[in-house]
C-alpha atoms as a PDB file:
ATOM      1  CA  UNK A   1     120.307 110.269 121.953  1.00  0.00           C
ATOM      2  CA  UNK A   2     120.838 112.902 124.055  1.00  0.00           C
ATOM      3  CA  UNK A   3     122.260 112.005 127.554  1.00  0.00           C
ATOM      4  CA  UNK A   4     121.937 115.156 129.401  1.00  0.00           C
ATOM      5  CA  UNK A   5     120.172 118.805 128.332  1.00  0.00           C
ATOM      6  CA  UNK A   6     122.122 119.253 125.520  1.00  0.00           C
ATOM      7  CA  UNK A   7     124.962 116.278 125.643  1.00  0.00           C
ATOM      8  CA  UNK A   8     125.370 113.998 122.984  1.00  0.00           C
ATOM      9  CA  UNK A   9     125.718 110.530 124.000  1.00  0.00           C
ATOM     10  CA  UNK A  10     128.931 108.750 122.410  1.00  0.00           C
ATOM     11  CA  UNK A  11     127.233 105.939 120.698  1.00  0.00           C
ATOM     12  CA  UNK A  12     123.093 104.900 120.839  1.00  0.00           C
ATOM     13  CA  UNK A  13     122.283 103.170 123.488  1.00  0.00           C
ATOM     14  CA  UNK A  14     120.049 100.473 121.228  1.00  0.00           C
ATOM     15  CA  UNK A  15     121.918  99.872 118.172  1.00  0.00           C
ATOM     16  CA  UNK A  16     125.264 100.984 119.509  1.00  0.00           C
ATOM     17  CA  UNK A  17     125.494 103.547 115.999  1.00  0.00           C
ATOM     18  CA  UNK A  18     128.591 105.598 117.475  1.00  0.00           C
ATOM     19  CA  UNK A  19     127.295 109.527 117.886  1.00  0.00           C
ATOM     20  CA  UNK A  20     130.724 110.949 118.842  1.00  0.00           C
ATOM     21  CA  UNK A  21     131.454 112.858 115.648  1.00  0.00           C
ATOM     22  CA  UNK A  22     128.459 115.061 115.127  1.00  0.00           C
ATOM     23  CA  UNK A  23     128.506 118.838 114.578  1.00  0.00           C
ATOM     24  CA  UNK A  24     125.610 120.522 115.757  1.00  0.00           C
ATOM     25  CA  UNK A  25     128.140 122.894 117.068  1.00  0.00           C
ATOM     26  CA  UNK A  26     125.887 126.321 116.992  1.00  0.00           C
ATOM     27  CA  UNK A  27     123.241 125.370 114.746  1.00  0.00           C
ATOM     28  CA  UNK A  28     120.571 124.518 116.887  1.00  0.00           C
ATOM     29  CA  UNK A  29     121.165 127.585 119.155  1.00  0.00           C
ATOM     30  CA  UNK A  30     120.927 129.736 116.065  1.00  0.00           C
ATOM     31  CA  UNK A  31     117.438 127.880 114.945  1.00  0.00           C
ATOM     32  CA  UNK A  32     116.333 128.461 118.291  1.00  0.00           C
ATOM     33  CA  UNK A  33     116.879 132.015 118.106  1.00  0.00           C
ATOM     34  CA  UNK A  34     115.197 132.587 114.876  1.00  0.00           C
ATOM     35  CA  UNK A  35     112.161 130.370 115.565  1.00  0.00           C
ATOM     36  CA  UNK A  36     111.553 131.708 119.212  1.00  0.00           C
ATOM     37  CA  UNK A  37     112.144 135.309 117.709  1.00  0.00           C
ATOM     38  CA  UNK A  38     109.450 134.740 114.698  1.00  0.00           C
ATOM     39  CA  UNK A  39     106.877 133.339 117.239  1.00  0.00           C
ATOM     40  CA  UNK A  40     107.221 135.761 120.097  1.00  0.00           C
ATOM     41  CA  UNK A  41     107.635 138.792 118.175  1.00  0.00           C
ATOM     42  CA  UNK A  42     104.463 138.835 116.955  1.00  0.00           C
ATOM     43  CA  UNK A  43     102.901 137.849 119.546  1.00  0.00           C
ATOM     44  CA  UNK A  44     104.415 141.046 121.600  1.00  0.00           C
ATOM     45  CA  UNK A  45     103.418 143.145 119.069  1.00  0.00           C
ATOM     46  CA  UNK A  46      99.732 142.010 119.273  1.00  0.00           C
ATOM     47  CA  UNK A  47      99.428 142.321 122.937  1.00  0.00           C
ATOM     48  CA  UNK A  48     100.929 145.899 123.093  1.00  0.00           C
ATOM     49  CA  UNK A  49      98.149 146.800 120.578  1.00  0.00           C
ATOM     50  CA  UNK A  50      95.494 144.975 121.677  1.00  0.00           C
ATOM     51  CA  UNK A  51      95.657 145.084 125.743  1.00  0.00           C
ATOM     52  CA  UNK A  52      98.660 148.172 126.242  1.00  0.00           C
ATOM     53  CA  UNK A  53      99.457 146.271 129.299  1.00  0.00           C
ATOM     54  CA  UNK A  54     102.082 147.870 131.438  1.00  0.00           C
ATOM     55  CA  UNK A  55     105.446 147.706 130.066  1.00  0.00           C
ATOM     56  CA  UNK A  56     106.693 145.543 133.888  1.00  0.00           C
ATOM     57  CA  UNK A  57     103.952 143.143 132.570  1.00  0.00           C
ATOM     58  CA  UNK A  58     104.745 143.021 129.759  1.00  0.00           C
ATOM     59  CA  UNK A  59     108.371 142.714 129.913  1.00  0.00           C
ATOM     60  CA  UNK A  60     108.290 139.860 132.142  1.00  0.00           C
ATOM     61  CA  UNK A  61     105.406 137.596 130.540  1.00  0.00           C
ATOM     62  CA  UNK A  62     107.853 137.569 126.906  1.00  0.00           C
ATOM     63  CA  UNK A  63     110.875 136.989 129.370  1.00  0.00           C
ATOM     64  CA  UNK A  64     109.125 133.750 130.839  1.00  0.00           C
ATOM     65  CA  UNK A  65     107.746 132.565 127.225  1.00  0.00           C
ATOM     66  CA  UNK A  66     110.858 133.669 125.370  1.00  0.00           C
ATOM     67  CA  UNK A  67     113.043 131.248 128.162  1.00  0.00           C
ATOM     68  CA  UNK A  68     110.916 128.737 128.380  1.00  0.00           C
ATOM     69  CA  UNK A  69     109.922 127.891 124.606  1.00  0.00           C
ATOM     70  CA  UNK A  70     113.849 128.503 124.516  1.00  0.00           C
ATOM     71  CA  UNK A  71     114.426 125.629 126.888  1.00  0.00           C
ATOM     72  CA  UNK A  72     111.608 123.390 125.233  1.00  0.00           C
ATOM     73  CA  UNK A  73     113.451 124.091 121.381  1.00  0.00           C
ATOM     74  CA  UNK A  74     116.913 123.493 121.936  1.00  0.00           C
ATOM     75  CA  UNK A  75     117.311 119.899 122.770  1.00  0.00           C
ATOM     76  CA  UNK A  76     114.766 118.785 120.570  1.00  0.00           C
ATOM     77  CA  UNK A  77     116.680 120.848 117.823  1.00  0.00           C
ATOM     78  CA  UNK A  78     119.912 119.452 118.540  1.00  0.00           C
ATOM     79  CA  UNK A  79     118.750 116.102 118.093  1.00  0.00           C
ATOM     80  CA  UNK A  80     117.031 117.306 114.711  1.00  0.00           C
ATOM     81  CA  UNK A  81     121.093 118.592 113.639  1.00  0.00           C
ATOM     82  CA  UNK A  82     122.579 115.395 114.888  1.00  0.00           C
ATOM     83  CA  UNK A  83     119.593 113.175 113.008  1.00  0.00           C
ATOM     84  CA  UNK A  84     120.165 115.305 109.892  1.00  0.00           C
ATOM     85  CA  UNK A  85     123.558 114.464 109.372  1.00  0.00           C
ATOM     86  CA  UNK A  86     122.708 111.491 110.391  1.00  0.00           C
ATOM     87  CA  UNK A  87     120.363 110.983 107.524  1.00  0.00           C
ATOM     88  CA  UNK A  88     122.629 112.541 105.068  1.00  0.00           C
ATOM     89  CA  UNK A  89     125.627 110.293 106.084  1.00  0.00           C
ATOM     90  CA  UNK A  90     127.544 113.451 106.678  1.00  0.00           C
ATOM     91  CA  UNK A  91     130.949 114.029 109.451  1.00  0.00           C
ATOM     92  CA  UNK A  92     131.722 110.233 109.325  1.00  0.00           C
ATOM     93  CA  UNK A  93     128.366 108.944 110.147  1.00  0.00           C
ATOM     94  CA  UNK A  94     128.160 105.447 108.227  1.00  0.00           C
ATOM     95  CA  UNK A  95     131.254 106.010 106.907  1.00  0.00           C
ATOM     96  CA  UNK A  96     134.738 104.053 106.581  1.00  0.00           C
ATOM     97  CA  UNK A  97     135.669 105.804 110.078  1.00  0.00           C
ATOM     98  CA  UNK A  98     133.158 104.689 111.941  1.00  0.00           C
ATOM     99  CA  UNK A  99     134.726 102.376 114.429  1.00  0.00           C
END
C-alpha cells in the first residue's frame, strides 16, 4: 500500500482498488505520539527509580527508543488509517467516485 515511508500509493498494485483519496492526514502521527508516549513513559519512570542512571544515560537511551519505536509505528499506522476508511467505505472509497 504504501510506496515509500509514509507515501500512499495511487491505486493497489494487485487489485488496482484506487488509494488516491484517503485522509490519514495527521492521524497516524497523533496515534504515534500517544502510543510511544504511554509505552516509554513508564518505562522512564521505572528506570529512574530502579537504576538512577545518570541523567546523559538516560536521556539518550529514551531518545533512541522514543525515535526508533517512532519510526517502527508510523507507517504501519498509516496503513491502519487508510485500511480503516477503507473498511468503513468512507472519503470515496467504494463509492460512485471511484474511477
Amino acid at each position: 500500500m504504501l510506496r515509500g515511508f509514509l507515501t500512499v500509493r495511487e491505486a493497489c498494485p494487485v487489485c488496482g482498488e484506487a488509494l488516491h483519496h484517503h485522509r490519514a492526514d495527521d492521524g497516524p502521527a497523533y496515534m504515534t505520539i500517544l502510543i510511544v508516549g504511554h509505552v516509554m513513559a513508564p518505562l522512564l519512570l521505572f528506570a529512574f527509580t530502579q537504576w538512577r542512571p545518570e541523567p546523559l544515560v538516560l536521556a539518550s537511551v529514551f531518545s533512541a527508543g522514543t525515535v526508533g519505536l517512532s519510526l517502527f509505528l508510523l507507517p504501519r499506522l498509516k496503513g491502519a488509517f487508510v485500511a480503516f476508511q477503507w473498511s468503513r467505505r468512507m472519503h470515496g472509497f467504494g463509492g460512485a467516485t471511484d474511477e
